[in-house]
C-alpha atoms as a PDB file:
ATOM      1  CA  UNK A   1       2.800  22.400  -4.081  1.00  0.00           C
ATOM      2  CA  UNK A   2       2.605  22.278  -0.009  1.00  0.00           C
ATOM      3  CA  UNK A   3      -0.009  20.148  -0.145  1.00  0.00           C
ATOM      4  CA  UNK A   4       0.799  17.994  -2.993  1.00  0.00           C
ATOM      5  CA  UNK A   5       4.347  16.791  -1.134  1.00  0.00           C
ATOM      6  CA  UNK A   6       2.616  13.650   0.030  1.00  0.00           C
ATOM      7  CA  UNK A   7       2.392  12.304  -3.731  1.00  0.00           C
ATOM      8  CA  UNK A   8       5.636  13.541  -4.333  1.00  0.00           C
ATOM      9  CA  UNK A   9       7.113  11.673  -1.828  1.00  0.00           C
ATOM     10  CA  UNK A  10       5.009   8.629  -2.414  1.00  0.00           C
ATOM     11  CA  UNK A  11       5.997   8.788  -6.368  1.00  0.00           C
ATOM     12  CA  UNK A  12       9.826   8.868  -5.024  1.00  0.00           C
ATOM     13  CA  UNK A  13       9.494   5.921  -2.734  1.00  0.00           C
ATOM     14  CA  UNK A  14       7.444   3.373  -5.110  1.00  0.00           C
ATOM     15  CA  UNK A  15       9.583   4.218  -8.324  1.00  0.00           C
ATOM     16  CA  UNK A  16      12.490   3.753  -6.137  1.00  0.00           C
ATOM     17  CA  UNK A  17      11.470  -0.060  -5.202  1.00  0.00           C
ATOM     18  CA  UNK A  18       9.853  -1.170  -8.658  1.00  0.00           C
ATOM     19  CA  UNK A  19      11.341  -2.625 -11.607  1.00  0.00           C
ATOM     20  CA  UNK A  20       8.386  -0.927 -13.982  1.00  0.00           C
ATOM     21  CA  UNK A  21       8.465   2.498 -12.147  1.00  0.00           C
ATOM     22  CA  UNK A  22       6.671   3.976 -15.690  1.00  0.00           C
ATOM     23  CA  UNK A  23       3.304   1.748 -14.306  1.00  0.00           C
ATOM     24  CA  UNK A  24       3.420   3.555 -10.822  1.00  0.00           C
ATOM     25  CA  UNK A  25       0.136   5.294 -10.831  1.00  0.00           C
ATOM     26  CA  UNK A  26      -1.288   7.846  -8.216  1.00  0.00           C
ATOM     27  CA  UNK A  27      -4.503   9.376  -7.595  1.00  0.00           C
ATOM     28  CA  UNK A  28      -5.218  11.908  -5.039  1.00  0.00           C
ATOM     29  CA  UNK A  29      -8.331  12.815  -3.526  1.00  0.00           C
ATOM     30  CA  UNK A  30      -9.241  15.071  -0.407  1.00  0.00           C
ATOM     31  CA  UNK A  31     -13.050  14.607   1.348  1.00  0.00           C
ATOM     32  CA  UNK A  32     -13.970  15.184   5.227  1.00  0.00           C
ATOM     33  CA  UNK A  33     -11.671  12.481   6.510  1.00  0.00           C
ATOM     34  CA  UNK A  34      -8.613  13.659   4.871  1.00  0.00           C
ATOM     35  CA  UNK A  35      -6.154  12.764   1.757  1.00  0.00           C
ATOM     36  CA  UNK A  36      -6.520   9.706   0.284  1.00  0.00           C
ATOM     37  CA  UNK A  37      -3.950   8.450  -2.475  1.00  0.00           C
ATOM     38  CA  UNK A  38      -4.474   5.697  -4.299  1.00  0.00           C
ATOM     39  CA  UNK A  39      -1.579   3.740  -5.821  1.00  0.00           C
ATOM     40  CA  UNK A  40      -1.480   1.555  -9.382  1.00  0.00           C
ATOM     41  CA  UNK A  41       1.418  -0.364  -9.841  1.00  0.00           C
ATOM     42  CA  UNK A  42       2.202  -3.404 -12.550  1.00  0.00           C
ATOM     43  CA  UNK A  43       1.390  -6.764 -10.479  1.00  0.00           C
ATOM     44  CA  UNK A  44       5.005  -7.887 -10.708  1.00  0.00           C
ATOM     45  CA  UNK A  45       5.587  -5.355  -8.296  1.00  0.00           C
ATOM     46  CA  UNK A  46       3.414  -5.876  -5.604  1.00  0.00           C
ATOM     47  CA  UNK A  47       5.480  -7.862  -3.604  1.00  0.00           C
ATOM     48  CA  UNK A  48       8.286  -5.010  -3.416  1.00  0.00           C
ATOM     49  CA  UNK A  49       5.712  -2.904  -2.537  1.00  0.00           C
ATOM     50  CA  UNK A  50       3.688  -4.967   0.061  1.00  0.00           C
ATOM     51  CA  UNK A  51       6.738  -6.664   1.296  1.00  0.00           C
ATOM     52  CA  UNK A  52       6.833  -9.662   3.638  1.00  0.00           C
ATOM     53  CA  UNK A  53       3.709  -9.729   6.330  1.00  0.00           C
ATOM     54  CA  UNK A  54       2.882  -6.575   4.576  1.00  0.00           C
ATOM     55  CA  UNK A  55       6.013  -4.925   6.719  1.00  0.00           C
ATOM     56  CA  UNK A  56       7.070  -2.318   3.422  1.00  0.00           C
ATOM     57  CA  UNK A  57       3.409  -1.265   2.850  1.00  0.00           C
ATOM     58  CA  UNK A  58       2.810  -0.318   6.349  1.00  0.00           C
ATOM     59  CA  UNK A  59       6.140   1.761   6.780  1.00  0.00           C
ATOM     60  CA  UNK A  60       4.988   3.722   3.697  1.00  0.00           C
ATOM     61  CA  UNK A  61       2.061   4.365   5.018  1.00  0.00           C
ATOM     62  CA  UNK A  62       3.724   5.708   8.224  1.00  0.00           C
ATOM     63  CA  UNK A  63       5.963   7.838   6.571  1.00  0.00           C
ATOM     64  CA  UNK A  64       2.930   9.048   4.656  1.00  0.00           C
ATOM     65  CA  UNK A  65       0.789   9.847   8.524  1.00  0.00           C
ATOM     66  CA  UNK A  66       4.526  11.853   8.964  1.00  0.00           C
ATOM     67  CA  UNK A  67       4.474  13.838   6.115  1.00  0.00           C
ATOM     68  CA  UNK A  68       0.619  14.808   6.573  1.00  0.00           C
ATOM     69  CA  UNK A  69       1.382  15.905  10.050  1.00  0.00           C
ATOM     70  CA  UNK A  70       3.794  18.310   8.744  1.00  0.00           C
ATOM     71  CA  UNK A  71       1.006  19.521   6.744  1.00  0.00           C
ATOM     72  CA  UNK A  72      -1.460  19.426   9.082  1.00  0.00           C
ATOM     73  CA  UNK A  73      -3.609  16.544   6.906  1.00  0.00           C
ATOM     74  CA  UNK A  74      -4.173  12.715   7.418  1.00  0.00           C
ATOM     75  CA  UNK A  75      -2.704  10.705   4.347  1.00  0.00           C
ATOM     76  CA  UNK A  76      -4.316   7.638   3.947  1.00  0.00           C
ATOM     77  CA  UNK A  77      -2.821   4.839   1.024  1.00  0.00           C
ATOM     78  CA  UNK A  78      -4.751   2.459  -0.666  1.00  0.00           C
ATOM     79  CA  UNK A  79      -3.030   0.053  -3.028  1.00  0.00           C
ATOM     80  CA  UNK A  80      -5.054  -1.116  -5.932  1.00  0.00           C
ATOM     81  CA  UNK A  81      -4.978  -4.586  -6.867  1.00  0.00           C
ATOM     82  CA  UNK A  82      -3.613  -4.937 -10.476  1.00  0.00           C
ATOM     83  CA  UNK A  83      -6.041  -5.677 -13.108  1.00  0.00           C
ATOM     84  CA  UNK A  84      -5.716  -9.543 -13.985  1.00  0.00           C
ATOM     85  CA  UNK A  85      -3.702 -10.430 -10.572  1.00  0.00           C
ATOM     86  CA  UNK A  86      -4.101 -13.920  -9.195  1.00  0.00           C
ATOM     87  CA  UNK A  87      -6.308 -14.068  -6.327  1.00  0.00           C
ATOM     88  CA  UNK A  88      -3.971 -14.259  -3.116  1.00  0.00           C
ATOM     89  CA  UNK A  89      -4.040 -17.563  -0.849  1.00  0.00           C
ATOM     90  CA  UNK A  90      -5.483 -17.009   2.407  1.00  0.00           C
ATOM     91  CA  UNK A  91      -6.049 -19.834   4.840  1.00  0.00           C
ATOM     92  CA  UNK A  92      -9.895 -20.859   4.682  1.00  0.00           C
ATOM     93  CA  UNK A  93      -9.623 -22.802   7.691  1.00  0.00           C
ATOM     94  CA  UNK A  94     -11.960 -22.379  10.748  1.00  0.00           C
ATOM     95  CA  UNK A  95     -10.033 -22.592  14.283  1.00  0.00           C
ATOM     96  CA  UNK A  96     -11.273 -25.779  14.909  1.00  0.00           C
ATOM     97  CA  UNK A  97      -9.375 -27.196  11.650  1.00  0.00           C
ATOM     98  CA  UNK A  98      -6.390 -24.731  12.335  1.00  0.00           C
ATOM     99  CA  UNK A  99      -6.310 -26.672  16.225  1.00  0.00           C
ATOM    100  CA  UNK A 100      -7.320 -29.941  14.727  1.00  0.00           C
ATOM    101  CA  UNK A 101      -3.788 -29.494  12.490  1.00  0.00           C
ATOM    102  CA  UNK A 102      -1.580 -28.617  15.851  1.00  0.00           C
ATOM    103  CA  UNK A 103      -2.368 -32.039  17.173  1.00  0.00           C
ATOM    104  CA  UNK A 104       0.647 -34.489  16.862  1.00  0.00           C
END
């Protein structure tokens, strides 16, 4: 169970901020560069779990580098996009347009 706290804790964390915590999905796998657990969650609960700039998603994973130290193991979280999710918006601009914008 040692070496399984790291879902645990993950499981705790994620059901605690979703509204659908029966969609909160993890997979665990272990190779050469360490643990790596892999989250599924509903897509209306992405933004709880990414949070603003991304600020909730990189405590978690964090907290997650924390609790592998105590067990002497790098934990590593990827969050799966959900299946169906709309695209995210990401500016397409090139710094020239970006600089051409900041001109008044």
């Amino acid at each position: 169970m040692a070496q399984e706290s790291d879902v645990a804790f993950l499981e705790y964390v994620i059901k605690a901020l979703v509204d659908a915590p029966d969609e909160v999905k993890i997979n665990r796998t272990v190779d050469e560069m360490g643990v790596l657990l892999t989250l599924s969650i509903g897509s209306a609960d992405m933004g709880k779990v990414i949070g603003r700039s991304g600020n909730t998603a990189k405590a978690i994973r964090t907290l997650l580098r924390v609790v592998g130290m105590k067990n002497n193991a790098r934990v590593n979280l990827k969050i799966n996009e959900p299946e169906g999710a709309a695209p995210r918006e990401r500016s397409t601009k090139s710094v020239d347009e970006a600089m051409e914008d900041l001109k008044i």
